[in-house]
PDB file of N, CA and C in Angstrom:
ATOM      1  N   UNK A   1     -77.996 -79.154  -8.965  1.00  0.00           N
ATOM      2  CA  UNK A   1     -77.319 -80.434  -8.803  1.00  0.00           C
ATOM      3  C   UNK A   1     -76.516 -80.433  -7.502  1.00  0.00           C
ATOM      4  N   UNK A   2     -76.556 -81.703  -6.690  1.00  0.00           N
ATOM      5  CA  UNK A   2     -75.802 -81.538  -5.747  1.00  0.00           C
ATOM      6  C   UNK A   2     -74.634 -81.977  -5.963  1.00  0.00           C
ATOM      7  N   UNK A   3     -73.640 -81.280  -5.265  1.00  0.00           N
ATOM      8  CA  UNK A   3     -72.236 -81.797  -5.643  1.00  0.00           C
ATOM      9  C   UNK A   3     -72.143 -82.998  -4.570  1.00  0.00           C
ATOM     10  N   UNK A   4     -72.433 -83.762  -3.004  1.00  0.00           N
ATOM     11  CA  UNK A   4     -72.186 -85.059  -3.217  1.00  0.00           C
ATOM     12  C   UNK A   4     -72.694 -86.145  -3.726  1.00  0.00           C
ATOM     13  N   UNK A   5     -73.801 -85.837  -5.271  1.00  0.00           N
ATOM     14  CA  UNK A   5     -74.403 -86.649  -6.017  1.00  0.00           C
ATOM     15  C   UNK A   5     -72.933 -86.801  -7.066  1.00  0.00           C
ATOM     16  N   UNK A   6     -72.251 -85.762  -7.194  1.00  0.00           N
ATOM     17  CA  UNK A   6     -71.069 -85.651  -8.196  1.00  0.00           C
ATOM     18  C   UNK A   6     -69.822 -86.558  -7.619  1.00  0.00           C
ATOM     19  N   UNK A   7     -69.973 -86.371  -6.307  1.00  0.00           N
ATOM     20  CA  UNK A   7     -68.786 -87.387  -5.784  1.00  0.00           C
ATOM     21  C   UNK A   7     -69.130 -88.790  -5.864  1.00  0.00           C
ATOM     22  N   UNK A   8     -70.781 -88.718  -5.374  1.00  0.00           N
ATOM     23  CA  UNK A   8     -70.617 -90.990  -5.357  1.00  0.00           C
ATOM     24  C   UNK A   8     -70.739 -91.177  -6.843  1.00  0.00           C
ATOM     25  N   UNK A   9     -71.031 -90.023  -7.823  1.00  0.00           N
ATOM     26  CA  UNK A   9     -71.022 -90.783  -9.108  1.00  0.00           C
ATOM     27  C   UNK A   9     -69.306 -90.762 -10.078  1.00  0.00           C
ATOM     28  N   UNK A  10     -68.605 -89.330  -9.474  1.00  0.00           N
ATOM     29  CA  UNK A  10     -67.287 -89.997  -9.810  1.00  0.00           C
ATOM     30  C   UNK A  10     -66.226 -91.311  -8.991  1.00  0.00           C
ATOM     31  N   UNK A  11     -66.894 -91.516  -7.766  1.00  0.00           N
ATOM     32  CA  UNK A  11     -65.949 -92.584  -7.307  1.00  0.00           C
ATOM     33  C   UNK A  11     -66.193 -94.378  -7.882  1.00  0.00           C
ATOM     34  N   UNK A  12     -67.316 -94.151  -8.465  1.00  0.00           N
ATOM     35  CA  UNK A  12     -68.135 -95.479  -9.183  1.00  0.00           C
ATOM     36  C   UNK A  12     -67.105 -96.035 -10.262  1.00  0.00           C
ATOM     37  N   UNK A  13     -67.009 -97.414 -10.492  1.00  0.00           N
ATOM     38  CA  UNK A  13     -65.952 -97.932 -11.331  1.00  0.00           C
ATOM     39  C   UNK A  13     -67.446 -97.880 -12.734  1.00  0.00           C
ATOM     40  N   UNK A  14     -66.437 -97.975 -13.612  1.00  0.00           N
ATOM     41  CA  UNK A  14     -67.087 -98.399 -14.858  1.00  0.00           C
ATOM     42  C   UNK A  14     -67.623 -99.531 -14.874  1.00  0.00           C
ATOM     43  N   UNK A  15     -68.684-100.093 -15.897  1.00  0.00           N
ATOM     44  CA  UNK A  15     -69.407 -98.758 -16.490  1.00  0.00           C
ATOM     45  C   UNK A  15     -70.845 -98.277 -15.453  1.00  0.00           C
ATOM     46  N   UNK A  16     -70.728 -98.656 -13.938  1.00  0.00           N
ATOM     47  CA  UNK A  16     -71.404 -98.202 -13.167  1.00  0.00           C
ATOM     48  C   UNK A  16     -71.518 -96.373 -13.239  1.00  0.00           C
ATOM     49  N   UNK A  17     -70.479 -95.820 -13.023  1.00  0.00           N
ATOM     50  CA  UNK A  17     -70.073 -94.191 -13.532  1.00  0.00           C
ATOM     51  C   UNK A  17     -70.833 -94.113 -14.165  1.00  0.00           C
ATOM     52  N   UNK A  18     -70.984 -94.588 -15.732  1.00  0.00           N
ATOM     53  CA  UNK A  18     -71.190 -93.676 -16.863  1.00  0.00           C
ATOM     54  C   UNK A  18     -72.373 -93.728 -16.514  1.00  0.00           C
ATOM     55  N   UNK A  19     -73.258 -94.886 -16.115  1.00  0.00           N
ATOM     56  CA  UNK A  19     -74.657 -95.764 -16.533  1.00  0.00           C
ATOM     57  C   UNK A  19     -75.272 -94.621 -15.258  1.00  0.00           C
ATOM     58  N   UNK A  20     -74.527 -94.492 -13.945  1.00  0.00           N
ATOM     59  CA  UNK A  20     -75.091 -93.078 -13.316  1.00  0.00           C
ATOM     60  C   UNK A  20     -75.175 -91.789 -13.569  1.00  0.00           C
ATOM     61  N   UNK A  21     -74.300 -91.563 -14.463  1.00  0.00           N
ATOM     62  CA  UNK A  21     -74.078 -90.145 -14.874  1.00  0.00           C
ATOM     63  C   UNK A  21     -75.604 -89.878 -15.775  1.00  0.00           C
ATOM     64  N   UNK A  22     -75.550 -91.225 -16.982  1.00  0.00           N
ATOM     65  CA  UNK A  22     -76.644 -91.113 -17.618  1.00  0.00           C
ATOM     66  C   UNK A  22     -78.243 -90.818 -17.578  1.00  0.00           C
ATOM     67  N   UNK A  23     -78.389 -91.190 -16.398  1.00  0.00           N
ATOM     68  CA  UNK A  23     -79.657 -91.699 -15.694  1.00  0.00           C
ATOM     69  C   UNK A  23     -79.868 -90.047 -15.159  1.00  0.00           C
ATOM     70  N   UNK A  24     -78.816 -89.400 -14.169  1.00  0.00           N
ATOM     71  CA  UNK A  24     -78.646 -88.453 -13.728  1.00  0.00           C
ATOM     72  C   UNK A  24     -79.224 -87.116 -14.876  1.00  0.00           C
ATOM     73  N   UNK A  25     -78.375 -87.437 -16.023  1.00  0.00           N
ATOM     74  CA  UNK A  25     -79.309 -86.313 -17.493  1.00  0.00           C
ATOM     75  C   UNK A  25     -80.439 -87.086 -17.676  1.00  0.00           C
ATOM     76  N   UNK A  26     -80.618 -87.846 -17.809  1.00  0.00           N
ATOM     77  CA  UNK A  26     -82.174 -87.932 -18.064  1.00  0.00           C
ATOM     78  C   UNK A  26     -83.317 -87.461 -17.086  1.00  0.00           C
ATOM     79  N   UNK A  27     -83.057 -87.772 -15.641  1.00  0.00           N
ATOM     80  CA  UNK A  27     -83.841 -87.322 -14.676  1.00  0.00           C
ATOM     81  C   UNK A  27     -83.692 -85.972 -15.066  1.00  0.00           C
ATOM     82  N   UNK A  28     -82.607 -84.801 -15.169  1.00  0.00           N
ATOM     83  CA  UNK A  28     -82.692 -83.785 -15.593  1.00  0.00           C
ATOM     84  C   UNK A  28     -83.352 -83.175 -16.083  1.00  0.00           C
ATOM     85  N   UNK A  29     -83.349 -83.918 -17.586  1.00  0.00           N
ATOM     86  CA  UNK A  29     -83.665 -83.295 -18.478  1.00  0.00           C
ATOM     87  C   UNK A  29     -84.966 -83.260 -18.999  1.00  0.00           C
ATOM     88  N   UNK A  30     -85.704 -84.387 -18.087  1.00  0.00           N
ATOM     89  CA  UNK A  30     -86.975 -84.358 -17.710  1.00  0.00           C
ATOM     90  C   UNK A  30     -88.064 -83.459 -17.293  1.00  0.00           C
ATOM     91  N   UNK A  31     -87.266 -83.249 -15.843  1.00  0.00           N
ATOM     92  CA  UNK A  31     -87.499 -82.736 -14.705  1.00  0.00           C
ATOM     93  C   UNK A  31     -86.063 -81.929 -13.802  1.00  0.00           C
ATOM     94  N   UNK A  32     -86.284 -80.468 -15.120  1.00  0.00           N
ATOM     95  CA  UNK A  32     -84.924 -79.527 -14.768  1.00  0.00           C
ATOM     96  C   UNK A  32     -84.939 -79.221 -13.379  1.00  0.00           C
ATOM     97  N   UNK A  33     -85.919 -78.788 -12.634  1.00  0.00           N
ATOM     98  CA  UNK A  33     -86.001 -78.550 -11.269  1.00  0.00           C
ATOM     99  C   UNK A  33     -86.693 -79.284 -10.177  1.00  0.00           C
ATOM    100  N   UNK A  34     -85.720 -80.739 -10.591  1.00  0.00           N
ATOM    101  CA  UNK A  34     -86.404 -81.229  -9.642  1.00  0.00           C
ATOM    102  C   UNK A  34     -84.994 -81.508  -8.353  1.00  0.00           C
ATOM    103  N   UNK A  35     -85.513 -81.784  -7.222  1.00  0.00           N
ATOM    104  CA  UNK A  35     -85.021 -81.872  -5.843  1.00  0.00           C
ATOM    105  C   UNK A  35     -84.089 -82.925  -6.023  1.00  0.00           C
ATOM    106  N   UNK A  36     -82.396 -82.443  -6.050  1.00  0.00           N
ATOM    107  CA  UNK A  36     -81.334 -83.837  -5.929  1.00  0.00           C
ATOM    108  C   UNK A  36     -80.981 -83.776  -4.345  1.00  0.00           C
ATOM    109  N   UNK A  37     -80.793 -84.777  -3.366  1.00  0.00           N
ATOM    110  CA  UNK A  37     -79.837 -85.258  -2.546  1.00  0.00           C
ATOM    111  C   UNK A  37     -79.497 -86.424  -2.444  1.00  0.00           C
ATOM    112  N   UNK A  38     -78.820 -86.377  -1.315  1.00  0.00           N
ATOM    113  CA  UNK A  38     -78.064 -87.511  -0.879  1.00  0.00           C
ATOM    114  C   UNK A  38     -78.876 -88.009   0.116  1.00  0.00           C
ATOM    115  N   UNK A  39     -79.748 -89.377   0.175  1.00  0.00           N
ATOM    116  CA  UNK A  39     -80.397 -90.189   0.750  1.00  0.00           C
ATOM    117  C   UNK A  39     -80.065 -91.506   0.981  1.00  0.00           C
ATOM    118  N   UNK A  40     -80.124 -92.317   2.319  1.00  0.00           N
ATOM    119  CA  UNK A  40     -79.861 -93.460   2.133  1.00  0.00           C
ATOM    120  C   UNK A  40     -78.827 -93.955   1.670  1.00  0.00           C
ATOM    121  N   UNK A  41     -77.409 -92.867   1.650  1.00  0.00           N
ATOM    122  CA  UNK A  41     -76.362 -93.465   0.938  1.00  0.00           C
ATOM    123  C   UNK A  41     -75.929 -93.381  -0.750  1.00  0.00           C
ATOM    124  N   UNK A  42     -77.707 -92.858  -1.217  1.00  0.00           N
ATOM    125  CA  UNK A  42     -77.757 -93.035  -2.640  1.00  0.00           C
ATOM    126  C   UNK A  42     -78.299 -91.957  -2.889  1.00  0.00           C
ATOM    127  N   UNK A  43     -78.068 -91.380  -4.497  1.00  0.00           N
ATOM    128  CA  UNK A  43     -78.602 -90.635  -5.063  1.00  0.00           C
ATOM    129  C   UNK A  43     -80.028 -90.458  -5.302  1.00  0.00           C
ATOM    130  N   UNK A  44     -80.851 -89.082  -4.488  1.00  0.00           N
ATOM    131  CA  UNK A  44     -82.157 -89.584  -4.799  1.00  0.00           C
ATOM    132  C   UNK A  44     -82.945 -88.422  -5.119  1.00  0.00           C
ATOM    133  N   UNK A  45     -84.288 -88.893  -5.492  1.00  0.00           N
ATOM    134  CA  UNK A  45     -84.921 -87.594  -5.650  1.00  0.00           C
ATOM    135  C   UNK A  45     -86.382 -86.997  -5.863  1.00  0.00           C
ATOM    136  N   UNK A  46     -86.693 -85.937  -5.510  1.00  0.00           N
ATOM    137  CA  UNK A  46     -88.334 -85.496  -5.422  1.00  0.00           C
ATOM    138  C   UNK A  46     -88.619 -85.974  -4.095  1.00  0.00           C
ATOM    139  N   UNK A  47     -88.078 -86.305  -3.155  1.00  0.00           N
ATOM    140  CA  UNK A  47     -88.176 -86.454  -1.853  1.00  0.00           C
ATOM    141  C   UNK A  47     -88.243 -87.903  -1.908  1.00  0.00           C
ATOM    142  N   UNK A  48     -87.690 -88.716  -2.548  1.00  0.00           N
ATOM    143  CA  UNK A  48     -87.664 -89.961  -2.348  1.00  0.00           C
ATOM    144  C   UNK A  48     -88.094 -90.791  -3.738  1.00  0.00           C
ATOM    145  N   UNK A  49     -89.276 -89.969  -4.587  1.00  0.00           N
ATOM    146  CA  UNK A  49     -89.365 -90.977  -5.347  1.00  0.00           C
ATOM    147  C   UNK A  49     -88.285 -92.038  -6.202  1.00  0.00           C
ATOM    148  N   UNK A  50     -87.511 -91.083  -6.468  1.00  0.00           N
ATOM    149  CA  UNK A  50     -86.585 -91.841  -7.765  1.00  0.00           C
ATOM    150  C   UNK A  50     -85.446 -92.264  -6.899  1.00  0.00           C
ATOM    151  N   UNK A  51     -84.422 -93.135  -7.132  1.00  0.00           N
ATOM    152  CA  UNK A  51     -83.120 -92.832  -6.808  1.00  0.00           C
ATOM    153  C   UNK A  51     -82.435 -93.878  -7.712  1.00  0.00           C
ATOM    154  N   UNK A  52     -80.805 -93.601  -7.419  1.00  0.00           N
ATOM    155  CA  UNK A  52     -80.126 -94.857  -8.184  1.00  0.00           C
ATOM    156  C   UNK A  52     -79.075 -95.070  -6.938  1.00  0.00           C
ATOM    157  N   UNK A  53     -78.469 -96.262  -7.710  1.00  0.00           N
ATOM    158  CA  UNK A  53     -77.533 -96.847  -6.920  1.00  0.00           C
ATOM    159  C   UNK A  53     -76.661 -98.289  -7.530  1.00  0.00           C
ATOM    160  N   UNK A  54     -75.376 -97.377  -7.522  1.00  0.00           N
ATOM    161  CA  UNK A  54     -74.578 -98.323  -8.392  1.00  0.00           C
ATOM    162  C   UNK A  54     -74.081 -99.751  -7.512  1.00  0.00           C
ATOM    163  N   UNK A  55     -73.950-100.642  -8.081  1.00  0.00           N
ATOM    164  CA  UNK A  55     -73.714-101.980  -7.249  1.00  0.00           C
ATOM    165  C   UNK A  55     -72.542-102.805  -8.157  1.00  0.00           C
ATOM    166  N   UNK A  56     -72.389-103.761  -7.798  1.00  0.00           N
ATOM    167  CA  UNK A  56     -71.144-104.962  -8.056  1.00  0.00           C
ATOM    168  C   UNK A  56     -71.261-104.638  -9.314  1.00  0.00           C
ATOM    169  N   UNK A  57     -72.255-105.422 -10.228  1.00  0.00           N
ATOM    170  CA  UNK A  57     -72.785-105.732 -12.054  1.00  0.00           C
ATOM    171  C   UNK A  57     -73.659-104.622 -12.147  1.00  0.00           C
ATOM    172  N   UNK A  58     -74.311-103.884 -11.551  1.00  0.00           N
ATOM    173  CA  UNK A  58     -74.841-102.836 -12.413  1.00  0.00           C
ATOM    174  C   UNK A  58     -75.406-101.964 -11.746  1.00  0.00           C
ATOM    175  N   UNK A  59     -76.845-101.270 -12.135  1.00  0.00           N
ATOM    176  CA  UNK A  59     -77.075 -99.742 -11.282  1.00  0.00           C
ATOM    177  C   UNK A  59     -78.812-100.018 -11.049  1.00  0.00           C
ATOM    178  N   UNK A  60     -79.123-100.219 -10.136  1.00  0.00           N
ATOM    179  CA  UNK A  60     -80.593 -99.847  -9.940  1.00  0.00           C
ATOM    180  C   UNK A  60     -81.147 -98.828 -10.042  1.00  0.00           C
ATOM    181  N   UNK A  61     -82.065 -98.561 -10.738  1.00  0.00           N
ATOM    182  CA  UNK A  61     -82.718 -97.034 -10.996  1.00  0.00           C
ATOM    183  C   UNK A  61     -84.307 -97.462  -9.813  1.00  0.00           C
ATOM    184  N   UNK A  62     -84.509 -96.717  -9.181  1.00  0.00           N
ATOM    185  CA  UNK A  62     -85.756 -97.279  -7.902  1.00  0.00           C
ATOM    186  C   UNK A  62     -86.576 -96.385  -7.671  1.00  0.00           C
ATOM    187  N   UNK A  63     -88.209 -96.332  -7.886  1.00  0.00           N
ATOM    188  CA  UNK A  63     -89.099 -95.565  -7.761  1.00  0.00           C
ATOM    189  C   UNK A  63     -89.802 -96.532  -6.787  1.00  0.00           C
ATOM    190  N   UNK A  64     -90.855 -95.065  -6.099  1.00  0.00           N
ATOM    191  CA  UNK A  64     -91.825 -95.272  -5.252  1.00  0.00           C
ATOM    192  C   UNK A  64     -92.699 -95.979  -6.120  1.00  0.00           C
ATOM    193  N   UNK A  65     -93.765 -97.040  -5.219  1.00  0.00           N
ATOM    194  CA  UNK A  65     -94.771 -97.552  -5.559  1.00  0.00           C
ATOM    195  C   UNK A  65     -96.140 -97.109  -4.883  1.00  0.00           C
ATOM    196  N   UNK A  66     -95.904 -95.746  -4.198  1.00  0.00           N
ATOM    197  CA  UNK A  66     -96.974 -94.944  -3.871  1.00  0.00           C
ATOM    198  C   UNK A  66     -97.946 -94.839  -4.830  1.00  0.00           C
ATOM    199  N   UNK A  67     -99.034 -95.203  -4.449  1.00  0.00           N
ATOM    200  CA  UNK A  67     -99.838 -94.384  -5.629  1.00  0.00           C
ATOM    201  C   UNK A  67    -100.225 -95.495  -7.149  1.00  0.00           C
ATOM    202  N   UNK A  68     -99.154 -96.358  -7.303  1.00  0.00           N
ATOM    203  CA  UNK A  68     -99.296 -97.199  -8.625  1.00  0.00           C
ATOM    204  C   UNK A  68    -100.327 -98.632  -8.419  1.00  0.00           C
ATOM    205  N   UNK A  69    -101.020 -98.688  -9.550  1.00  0.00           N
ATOM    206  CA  UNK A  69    -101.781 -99.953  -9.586  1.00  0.00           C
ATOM    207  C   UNK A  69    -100.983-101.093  -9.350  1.00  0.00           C
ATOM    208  N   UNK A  70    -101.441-102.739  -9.436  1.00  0.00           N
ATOM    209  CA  UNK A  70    -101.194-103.644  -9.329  1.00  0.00           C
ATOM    210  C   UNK A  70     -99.737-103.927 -11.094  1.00  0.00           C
ATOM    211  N   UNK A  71    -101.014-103.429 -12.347  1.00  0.00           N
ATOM    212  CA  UNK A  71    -100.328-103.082 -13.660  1.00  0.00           C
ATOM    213  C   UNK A  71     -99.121-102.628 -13.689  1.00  0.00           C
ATOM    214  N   UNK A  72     -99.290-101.412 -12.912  1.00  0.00           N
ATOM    215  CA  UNK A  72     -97.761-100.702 -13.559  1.00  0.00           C
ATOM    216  C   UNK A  72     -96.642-100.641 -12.057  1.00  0.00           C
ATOM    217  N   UNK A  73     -97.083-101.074 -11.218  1.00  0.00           N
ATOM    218  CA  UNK A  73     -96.242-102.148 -10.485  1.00  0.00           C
ATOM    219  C   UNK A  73     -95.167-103.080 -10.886  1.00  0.00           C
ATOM    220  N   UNK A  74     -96.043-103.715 -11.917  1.00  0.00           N
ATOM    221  CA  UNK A  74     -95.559-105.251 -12.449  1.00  0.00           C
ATOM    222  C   UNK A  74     -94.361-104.965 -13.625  1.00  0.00           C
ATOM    223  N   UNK A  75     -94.285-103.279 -13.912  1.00  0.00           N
ATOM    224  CA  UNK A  75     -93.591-102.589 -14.639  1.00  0.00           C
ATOM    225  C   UNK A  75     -91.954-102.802 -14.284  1.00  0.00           C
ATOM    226  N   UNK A  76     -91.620-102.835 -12.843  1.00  0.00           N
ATOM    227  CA  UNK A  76     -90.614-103.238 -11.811  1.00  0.00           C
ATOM    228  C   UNK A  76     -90.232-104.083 -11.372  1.00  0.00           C
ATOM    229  N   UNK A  77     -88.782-104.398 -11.286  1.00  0.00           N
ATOM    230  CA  UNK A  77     -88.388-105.480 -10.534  1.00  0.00           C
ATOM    231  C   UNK A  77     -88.428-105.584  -8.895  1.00  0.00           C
ATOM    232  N   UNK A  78     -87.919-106.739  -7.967  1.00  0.00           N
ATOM    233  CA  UNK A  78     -87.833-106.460  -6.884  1.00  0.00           C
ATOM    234  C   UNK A  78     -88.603-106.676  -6.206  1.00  0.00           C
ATOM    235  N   UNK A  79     -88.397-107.282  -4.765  1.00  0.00           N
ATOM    236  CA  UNK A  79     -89.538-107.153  -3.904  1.00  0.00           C
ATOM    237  C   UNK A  79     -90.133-106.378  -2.937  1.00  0.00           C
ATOM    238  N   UNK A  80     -89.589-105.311  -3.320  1.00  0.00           N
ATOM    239  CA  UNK A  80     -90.152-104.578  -2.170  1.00  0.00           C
ATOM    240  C   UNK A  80     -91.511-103.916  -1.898  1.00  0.00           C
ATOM    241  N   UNK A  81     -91.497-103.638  -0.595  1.00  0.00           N
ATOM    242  CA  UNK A  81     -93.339-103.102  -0.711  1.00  0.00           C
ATOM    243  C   UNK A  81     -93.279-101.908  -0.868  1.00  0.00           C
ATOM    244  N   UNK A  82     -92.415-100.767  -0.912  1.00  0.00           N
ATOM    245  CA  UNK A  82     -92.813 -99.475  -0.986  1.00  0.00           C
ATOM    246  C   UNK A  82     -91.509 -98.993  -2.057  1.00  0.00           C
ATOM    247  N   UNK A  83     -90.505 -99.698  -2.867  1.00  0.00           N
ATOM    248  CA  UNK A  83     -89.713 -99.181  -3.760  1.00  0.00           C
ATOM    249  C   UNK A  83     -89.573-100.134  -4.462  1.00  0.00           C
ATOM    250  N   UNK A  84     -89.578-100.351  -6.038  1.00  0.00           N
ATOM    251  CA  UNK A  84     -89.367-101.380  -7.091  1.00  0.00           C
ATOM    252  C   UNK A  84     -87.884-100.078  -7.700  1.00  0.00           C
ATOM    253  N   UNK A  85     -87.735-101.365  -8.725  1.00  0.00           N
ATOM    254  CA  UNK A  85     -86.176-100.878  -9.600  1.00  0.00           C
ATOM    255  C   UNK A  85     -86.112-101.723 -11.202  1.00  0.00           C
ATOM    256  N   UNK A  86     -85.483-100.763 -11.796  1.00  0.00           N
ATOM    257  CA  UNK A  86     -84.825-101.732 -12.920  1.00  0.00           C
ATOM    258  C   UNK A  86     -83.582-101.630 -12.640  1.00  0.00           C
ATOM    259  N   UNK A  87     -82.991-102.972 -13.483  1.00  0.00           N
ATOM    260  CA  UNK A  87     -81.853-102.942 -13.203  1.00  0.00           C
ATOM    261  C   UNK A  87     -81.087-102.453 -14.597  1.00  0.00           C
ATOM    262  N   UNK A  88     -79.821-101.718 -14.789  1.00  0.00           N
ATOM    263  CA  UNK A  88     -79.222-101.519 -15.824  1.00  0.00           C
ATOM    264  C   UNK A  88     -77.590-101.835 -15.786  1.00  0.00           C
ATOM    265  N   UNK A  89     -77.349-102.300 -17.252  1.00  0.00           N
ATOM    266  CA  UNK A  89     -75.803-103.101 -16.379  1.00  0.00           C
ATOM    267  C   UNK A  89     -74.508-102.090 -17.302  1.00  0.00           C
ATOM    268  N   UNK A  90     -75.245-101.883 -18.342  1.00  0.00           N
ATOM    269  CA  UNK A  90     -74.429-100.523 -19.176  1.00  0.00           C
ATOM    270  C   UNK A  90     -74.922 -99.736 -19.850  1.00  0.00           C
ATOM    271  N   UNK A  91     -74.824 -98.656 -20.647  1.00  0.00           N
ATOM    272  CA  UNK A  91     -75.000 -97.398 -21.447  1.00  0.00           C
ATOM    273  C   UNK A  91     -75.955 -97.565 -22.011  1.00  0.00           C
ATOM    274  N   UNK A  92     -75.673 -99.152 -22.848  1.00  0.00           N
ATOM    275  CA  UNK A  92     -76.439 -99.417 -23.934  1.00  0.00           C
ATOM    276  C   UNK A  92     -77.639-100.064 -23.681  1.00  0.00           C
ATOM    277  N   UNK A  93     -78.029-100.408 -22.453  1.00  0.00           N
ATOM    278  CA  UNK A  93     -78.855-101.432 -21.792  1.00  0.00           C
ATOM    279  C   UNK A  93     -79.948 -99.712 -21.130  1.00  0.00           C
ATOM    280  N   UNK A  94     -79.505 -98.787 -21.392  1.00  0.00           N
ATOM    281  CA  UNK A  94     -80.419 -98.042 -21.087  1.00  0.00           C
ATOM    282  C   UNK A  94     -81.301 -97.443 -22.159  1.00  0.00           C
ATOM    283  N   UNK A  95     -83.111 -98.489 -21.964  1.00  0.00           N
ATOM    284  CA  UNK A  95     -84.150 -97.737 -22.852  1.00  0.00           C
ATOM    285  C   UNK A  95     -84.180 -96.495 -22.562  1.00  0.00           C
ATOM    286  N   UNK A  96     -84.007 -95.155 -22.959  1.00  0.00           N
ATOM    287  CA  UNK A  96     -84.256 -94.091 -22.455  1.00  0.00           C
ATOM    288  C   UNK A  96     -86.018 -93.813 -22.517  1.00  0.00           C
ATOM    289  N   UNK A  97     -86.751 -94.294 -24.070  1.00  0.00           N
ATOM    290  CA  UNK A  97     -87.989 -94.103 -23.536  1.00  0.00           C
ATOM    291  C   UNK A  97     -88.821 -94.892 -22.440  1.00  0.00           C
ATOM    292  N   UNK A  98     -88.221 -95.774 -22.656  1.00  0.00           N
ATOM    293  CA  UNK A  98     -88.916 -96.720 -20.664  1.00  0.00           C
ATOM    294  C   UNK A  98     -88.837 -96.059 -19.616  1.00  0.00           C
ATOM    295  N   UNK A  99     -87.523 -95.781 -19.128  1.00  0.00           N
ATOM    296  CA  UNK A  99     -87.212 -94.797 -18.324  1.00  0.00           C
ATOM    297  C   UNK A  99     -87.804 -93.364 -18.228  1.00  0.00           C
ATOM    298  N   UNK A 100     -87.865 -92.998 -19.306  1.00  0.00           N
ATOM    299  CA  UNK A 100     -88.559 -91.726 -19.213  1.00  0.00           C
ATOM    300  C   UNK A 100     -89.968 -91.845 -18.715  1.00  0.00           C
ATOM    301  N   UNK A 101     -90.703 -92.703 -19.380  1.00  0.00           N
ATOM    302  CA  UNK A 101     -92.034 -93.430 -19.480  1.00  0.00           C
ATOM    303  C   UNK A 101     -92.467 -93.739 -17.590  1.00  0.00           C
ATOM    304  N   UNK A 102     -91.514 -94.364 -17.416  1.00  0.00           N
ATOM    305  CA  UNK A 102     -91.280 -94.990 -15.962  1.00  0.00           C
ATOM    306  C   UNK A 102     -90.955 -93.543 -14.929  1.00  0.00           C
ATOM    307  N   UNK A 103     -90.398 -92.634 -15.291  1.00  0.00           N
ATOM    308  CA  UNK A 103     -90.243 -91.722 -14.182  1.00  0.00           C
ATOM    309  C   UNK A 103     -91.661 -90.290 -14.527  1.00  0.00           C
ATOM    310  N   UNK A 104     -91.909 -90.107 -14.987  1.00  0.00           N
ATOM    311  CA  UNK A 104     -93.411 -89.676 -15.286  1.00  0.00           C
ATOM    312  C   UNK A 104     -94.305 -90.306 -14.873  1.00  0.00           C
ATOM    313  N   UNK A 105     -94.681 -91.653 -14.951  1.00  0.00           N
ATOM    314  CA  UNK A 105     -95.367 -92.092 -14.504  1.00  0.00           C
ATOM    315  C   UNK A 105     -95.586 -92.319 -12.802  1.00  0.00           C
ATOM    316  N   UNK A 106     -94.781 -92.130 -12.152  1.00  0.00           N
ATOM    317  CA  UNK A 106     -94.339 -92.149 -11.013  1.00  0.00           C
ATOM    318  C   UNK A 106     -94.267 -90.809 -10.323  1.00  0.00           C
ATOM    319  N   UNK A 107     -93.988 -89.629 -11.120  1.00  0.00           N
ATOM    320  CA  UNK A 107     -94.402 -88.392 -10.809  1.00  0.00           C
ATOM    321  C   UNK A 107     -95.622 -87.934 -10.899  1.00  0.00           C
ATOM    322  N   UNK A 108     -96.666 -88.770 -11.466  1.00  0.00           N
ATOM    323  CA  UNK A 108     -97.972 -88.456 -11.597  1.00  0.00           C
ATOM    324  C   UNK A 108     -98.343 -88.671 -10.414  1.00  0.00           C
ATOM    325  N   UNK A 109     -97.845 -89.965  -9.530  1.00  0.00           N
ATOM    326  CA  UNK A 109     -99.013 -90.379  -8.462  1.00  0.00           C
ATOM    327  C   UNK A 109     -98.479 -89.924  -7.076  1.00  0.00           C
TER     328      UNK A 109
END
């Protein structure tokens, strides 16, 4: 774990904090050895695929769209051409099996 992944996630107001902290064990606990830094300002990881990033109302969780069909594309919000996101606004608003579902799937391609 990197410790300035530990700093932008303790300086985060609630419930942005927790909703990063959370996301943070799940990527974990997933994927125990996988690659944390500091990218872009934001927490990221596997060389880019995943990252988060806490905002005003809530936290974007953002994977690469390397590699994914048109289908599981449509899985994501956002417009971007090379990173989609969900958005999560608290604790409880996090499916953990989506997420899980969603970051596997994204490590496949």
């Amino acid at each position: 774990m990197d410790k300035k992944v530990d700093e932008y996630i303790e300086k985060q107001k609630s419930p942005q904090k927790e909703v990063c902290g959370k996301l943070r064990e799940i990527i974990f606990n997933i994927f125990p050895d996988i690659k944390e830094e500091m990218k872009w300002g934001v927490p990221s990881y596997e060389d880019g695929k995943y990252y988060f990033v806490a905002l005003k109302t809530h936290v974007n969780l953002g994977f690469s769209l390397k590699g994914l069909s048109k289908e599981e594309i449509a899985l994501f919000e956002g417009g971007g051409k090379t990173m989609k996101h969900i958005k999560i606004s608290s604790l409880k608003d996090i499916d953990k099996n989506r997420v899980v579902e969603l970051l596997k799937l994204v490590k496949k391609k």
